[in-house]
Protein backbone atom coordinates (compact mmCIF):
# COMPACT_ATOMS: atom_id res chain seq x y z
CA UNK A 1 0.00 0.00 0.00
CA UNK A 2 1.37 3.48 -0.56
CA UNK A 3 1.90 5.64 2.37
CA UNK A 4 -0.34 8.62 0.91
CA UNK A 5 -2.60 5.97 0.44
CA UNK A 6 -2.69 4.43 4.38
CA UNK A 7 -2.23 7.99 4.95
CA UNK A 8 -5.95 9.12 4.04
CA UNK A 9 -6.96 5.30 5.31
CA UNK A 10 -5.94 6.13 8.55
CA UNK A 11 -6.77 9.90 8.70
CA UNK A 12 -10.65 9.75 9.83
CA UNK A 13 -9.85 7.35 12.39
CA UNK A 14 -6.69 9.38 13.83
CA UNK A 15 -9.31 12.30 13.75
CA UNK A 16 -11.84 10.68 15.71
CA UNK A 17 -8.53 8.80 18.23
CA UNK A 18 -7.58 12.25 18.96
CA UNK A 19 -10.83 14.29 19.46
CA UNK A 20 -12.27 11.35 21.96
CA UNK A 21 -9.61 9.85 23.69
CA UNK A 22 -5.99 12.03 23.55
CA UNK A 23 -8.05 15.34 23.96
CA UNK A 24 -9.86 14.37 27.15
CA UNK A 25 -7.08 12.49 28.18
CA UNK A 26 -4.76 15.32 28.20
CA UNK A 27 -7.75 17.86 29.72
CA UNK A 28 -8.33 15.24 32.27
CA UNK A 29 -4.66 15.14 33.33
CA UNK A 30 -4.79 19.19 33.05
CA UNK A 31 -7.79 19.35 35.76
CA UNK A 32 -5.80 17.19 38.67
CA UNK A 33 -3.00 19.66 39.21
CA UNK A 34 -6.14 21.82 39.72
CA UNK A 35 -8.09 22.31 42.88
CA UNK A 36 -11.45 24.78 43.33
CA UNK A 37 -11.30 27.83 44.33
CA UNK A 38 -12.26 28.58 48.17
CA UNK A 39 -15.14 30.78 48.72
CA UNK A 40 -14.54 34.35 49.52
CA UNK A 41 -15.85 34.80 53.13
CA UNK A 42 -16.92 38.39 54.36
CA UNK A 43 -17.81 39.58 57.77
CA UNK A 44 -20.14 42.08 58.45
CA UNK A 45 -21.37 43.73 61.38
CA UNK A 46 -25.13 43.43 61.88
CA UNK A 47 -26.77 45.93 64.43
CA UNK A 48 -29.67 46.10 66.13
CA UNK A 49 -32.22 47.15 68.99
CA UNK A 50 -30.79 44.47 71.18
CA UNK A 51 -26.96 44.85 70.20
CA UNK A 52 -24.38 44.06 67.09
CA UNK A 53 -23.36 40.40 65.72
CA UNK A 54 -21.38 39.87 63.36
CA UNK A 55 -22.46 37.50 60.02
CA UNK A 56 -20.37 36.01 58.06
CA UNK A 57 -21.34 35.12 54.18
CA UNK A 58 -19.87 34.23 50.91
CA UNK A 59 -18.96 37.32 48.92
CA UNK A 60 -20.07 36.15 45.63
CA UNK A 61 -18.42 39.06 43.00
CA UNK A 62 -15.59 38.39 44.79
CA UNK A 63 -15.41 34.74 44.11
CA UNK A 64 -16.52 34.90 40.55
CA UNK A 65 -13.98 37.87 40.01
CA UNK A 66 -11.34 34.62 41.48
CA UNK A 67 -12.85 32.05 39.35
CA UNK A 68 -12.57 33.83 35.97
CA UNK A 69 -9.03 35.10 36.48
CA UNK A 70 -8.40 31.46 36.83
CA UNK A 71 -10.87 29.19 35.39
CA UNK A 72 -9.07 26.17 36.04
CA UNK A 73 -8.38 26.68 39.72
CA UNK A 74 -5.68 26.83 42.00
CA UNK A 75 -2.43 25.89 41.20
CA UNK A 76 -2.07 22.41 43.02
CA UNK A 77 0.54 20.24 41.52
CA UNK A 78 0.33 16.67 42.65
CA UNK A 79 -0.99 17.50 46.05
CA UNK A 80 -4.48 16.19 44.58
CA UNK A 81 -2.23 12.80 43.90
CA UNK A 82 -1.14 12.94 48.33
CA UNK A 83 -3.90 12.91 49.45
CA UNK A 84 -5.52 10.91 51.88
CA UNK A 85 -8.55 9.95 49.30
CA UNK A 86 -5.92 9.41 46.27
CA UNK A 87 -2.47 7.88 47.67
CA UNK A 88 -2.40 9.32 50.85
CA UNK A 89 1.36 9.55 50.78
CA UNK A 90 2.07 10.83 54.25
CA UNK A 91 -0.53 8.04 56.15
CA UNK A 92 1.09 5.30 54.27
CA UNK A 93 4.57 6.45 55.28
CA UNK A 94 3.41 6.78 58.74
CA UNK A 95 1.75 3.57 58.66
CA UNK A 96 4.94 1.84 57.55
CA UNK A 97 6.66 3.17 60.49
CA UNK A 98 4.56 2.54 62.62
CA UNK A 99 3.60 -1.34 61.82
CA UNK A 100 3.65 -3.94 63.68
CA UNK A 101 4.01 -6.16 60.95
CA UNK A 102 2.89 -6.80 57.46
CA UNK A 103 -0.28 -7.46 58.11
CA UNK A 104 -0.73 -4.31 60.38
CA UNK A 105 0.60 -2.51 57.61
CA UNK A 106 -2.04 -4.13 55.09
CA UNK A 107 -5.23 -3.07 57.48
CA UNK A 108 -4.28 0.23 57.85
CA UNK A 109 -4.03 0.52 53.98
CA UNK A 110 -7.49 -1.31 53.61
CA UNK A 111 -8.69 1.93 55.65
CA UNK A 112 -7.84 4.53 53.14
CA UNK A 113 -10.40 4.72 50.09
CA UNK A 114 -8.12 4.41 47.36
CA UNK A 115 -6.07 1.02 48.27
CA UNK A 116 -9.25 -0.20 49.57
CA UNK A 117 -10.75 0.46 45.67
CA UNK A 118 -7.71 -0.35 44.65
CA UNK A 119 -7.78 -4.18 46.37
CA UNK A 120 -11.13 -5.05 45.07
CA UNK A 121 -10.01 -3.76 41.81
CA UNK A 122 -7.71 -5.29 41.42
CA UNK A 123 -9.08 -8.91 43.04
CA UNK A 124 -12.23 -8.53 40.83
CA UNK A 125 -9.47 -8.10 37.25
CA UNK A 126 -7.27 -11.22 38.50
CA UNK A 127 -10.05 -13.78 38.88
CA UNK A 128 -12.62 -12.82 36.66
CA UNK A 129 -10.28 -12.25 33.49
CA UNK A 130 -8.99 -15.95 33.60
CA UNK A 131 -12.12 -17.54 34.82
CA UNK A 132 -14.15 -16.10 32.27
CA UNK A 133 -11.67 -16.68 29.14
CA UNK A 134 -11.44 -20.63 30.78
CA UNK A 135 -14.83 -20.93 31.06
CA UNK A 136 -15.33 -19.05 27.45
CA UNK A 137 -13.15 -22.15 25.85
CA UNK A 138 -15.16 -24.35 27.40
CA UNK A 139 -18.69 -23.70 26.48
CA UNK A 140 -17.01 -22.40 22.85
CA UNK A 141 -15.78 -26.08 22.54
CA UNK A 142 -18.72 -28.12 23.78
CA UNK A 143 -21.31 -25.98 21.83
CA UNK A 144 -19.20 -27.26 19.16
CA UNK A 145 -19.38 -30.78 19.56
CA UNK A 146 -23.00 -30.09 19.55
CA UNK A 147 -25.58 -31.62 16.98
CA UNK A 148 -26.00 -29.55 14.28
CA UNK A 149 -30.09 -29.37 14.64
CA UNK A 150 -29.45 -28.14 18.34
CA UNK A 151 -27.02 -25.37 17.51
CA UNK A 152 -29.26 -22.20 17.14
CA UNK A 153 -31.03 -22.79 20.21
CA UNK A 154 -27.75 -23.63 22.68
CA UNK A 155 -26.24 -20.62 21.18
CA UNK A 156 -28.86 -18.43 21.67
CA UNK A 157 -28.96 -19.63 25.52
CA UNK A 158 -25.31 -19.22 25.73
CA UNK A 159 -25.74 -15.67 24.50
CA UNK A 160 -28.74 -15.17 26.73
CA UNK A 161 -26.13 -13.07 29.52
CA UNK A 162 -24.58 -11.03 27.12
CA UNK A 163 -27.78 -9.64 25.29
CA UNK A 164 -29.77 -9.17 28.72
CA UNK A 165 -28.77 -5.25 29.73
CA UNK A 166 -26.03 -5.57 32.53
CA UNK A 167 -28.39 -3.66 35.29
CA UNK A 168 -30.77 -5.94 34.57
CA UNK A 169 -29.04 -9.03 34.78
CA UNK A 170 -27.07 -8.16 38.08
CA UNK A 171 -30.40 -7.07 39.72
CA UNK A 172 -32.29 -10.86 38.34
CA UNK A 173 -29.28 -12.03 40.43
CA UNK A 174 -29.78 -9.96 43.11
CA UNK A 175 -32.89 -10.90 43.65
CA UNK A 176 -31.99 -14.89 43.64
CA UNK A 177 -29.28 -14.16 46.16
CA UNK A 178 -31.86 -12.24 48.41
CA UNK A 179 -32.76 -14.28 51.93
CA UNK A 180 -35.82 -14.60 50.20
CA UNK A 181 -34.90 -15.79 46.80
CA UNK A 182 -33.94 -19.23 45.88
CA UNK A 183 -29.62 -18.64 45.27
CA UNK A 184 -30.09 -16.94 49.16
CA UNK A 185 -32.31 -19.93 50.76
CA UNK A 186 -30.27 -22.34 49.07
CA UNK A 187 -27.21 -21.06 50.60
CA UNK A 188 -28.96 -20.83 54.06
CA UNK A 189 -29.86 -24.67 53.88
CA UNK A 190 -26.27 -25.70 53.00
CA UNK A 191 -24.59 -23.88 55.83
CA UNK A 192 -27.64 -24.63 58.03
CA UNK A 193 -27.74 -21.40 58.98
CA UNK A 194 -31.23 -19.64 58.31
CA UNK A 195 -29.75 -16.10 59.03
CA UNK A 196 -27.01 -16.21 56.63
CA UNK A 197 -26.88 -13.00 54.54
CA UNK A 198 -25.16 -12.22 50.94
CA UNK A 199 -25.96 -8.86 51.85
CA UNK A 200 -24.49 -8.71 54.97
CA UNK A 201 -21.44 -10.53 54.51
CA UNK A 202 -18.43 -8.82 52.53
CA UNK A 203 -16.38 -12.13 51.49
CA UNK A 204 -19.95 -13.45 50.19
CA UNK A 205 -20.99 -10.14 48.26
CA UNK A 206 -17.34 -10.26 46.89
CA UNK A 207 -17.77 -13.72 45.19
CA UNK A 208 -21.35 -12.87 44.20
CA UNK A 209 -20.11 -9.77 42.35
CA UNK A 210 -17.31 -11.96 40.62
CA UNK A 211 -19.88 -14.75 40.03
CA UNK A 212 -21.60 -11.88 38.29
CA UNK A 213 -18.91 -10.64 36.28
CA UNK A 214 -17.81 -14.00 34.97
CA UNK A 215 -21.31 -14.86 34.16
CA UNK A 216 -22.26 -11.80 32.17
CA UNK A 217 -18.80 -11.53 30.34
CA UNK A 218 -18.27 -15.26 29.71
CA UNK A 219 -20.48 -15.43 26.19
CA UNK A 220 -18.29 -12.54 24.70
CA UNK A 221 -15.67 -14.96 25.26
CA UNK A 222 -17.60 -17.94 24.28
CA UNK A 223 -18.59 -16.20 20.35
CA UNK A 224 -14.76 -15.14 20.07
CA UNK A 225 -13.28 -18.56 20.90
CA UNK A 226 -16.41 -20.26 19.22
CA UNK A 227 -15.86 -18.15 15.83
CA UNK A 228 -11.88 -18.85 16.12
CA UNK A 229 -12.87 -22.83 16.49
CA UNK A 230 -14.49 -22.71 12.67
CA UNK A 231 -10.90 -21.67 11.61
CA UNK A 232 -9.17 -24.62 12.86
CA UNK A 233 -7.40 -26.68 10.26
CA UNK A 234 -9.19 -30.27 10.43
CA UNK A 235 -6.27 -31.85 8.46
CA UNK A 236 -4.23 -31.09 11.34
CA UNK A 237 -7.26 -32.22 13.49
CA UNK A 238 -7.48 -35.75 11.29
CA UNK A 239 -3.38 -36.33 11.64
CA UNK A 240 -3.51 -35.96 15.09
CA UNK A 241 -6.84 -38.39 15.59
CA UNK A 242 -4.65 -40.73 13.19
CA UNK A 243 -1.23 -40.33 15.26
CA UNK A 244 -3.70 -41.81 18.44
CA UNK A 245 -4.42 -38.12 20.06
CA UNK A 246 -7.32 -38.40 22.62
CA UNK A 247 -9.62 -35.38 23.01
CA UNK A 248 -8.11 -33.18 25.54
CA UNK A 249 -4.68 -33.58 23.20
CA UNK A 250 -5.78 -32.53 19.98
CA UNK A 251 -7.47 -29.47 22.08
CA UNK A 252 -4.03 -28.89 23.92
CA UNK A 253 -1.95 -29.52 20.88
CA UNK A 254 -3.66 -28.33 17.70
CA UNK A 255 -7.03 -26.14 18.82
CA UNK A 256 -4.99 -24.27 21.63
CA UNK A 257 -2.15 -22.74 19.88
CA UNK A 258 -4.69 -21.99 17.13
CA UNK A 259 -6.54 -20.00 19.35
CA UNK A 260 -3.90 -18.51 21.43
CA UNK A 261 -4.11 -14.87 19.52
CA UNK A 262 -7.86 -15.12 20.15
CA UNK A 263 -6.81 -15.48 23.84
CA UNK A 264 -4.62 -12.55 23.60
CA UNK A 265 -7.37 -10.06 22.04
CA UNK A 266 -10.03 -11.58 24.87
CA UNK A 267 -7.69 -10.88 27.61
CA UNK A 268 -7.15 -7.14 26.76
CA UNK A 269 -10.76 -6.56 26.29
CA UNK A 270 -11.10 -8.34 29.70
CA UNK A 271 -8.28 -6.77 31.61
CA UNK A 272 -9.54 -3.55 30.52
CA UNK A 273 -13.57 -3.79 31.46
CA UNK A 274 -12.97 -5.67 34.81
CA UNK A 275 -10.49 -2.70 35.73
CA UNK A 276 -13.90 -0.22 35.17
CA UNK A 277 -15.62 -2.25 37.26
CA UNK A 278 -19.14 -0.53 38.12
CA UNK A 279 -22.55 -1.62 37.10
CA UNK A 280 -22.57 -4.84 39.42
CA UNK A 281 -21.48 -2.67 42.46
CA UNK A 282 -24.64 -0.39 41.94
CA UNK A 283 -26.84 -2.54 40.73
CA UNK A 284 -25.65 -5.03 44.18
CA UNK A 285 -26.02 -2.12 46.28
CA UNK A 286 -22.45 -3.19 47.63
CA UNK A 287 -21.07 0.16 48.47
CA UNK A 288 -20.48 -0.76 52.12
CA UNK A 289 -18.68 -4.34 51.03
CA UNK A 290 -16.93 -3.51 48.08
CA UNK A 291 -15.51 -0.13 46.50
CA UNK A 292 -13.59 0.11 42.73
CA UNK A 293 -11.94 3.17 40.98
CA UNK A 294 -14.52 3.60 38.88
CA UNK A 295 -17.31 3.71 42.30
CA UNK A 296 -14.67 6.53 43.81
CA UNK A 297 -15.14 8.80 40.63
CA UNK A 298 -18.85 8.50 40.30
CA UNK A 299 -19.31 9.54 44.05
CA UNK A 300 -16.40 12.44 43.33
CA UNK A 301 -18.80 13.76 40.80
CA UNK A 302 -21.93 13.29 42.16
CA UNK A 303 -23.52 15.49 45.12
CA UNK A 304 -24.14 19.24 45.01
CA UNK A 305 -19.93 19.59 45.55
CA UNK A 306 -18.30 18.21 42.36
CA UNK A 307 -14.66 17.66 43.28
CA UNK A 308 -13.43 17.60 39.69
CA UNK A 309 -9.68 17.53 40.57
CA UNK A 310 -10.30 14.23 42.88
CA UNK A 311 -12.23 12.69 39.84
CA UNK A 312 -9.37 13.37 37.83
CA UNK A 313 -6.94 12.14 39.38
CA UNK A 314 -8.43 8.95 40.39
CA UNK A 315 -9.65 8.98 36.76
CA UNK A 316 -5.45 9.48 35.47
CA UNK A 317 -4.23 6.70 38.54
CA UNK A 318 -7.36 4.61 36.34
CA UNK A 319 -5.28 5.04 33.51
CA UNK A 320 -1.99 3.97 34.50
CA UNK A 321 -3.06 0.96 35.94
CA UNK A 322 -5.18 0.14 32.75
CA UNK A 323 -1.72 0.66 31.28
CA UNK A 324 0.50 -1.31 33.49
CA UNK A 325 -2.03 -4.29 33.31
CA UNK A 326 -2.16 -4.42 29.95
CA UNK A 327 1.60 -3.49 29.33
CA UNK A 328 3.17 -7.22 29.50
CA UNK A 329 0.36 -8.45 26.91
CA UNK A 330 1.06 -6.05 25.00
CA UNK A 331 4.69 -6.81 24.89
CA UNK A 332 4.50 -10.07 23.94
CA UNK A 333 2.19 -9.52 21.33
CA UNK A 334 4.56 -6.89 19.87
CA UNK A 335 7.54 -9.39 19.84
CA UNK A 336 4.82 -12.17 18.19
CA UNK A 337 4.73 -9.84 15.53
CA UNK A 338 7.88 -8.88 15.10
CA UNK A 339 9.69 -12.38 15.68
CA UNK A 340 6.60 -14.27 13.79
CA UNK A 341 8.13 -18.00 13.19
């Protein structure tokens, strides 16, 4: 291809790249060295029959003359970043100090909001990402072996999780896991314990919400692997059958490997959804058992006081660690392509 021809290729989608992602990205990054501008307080002296008091109220010319000499804000630098809501730099120092231990050290992280997002983040990426591109494979490979007249319908139940809304779905499985539903009694008659509560229990809301996520995401997986499967080579399929490969080998040897870029392009997808992590949290009404990044911005912006700059910079620490997760897949895919055998 010639380059002024990938050159005007390219163009309308390096339009669109910059205007919605570099352009916020950079304004984003702009508004956390920014804090608001404090009201401007005035006293006044209010007299009357019975004596003087004084009253203090916000001097409003005064604080819009502030605000539109600097629109922005106040110069803040990274002190949005210290913070005890972002990474509370001086607590954790102190908190290392003063330890008495590792795992003192871990509880009094667990108490500031960000590592505590940060942990359930983080816990909620690690097992749902692997569990639900396993558990993708799996159904993509039975549905395979399927008979060709009941195809359509298993695929459509498959699918069934992806198509339903994601509020909806998370709130049908709310519901089951209520003390009144039949996921909640169920769980009450195998512990034998009739007031055993989802709800009220933040180790069993945690594996709900993961049970969730792998359940919703799972069929993306499942039509990626399952469209990759039509691809594989059956003469390789027929020469391993013929060289005495059971089942499970041909899949490890020959439909594995075939797959493995599929695996690659699943797990990115993956890594970077599970890291947003929101609707199940809301839709759970988990905010006193479980807290992501994504949970900390939506409450920095909601309310009548919008703390932009917080929201930012939780929003750019989002970023990075989108980036740093997805850096090593990256990597390797780069040398894939670069090295290709």
């Amino acid at each position: 291809m010639k380059h002024s021809t990938f050159f005007w290729f390219v163009l309308p989608s390096a339009i669109l790249m910059l205007a919605f992602i570099a352009l916020p990205i950079v304004s984003i990054v702009t508004q956390s060295l920014y804090t608001s501008h404090e009201q401007v307080l005035v006293t006044v002296e209010n007299c009357g029959p019975f004596g003087c008091t004084e009253v203090t109220s916000v001097d409003q010319d005064a604080t819009q003359a502030l605000k539109a000499a600097e629109p922005l804000g106040k110069w803040a630098g990274l002190d949005v970043y210290k913070d005890r809501n972002h990474l509370a730099v001086a607590e954790v120092a102190s908190a290392w100090v003063n330890a008495d231990g590792l795992p003192d050290f871990g509880r009094t992280l667990m108490n500031l909001p960000f590592y505590a997002a940060l942990a359930f983040t983080l816990t909620y990426t690690f097992i749902v990402t692997p569990l639900t591109i396993v558990l993708g494979f799996f159904i993509a490979v039975a549905v395979n072996a399927v008979a060709k007249a009941l195809k359509g319908p298993t695929i459509f139940l498959t699918l069934l999780p992806f198509i339903v809304t994601p509020l909806v779905g998370s709130l049908i499985i709310f519901w089951m896991v209520d003390a009144r539903g039949i996921l909640g009694t169920g769980l009450q008659w195998l512990a034998d314990d009739p007031t055993l509560s989802v709800k009220a229990s933040t180790p069993l809301m945690w594996i709900m919400l993961m049970f969730y996520g792998i359940w919703h995401s799972a069929p993306f997986a499942f039509v990626v692997f399952y469209a990759g499967l039509q691809t594989v080579n059956t003469d390789s399929l027929e020469a391993a059958m013929i060289d005495g490969a059971n089942r499970w080998e041909r899949i490890r040897y020959v439909v594995i490997p075939h797959l493995f870029p599929l695996v690659t392009f699943v797990a990115l997808i993956q890594l970077m959804d599970n890291f947003r992590v929101f609707e199940p949290i809301v839709s759970f009404s988990a905010y006193a058992h479980a807290n992501s990044l994504s949970i900390a911005i939506f409450n920095d912006l909601g309310g009548e006081t919008r703390l932009l700059s917080s929201a930012a910079a939780t929003s750019v620490l989002t970023i990075i660690g989108v980036a740093i997760l997805l850096s090593p897949v990256l990597v390797r895919t780069y040398r894939d392509f670069s090295n290709p055998r």
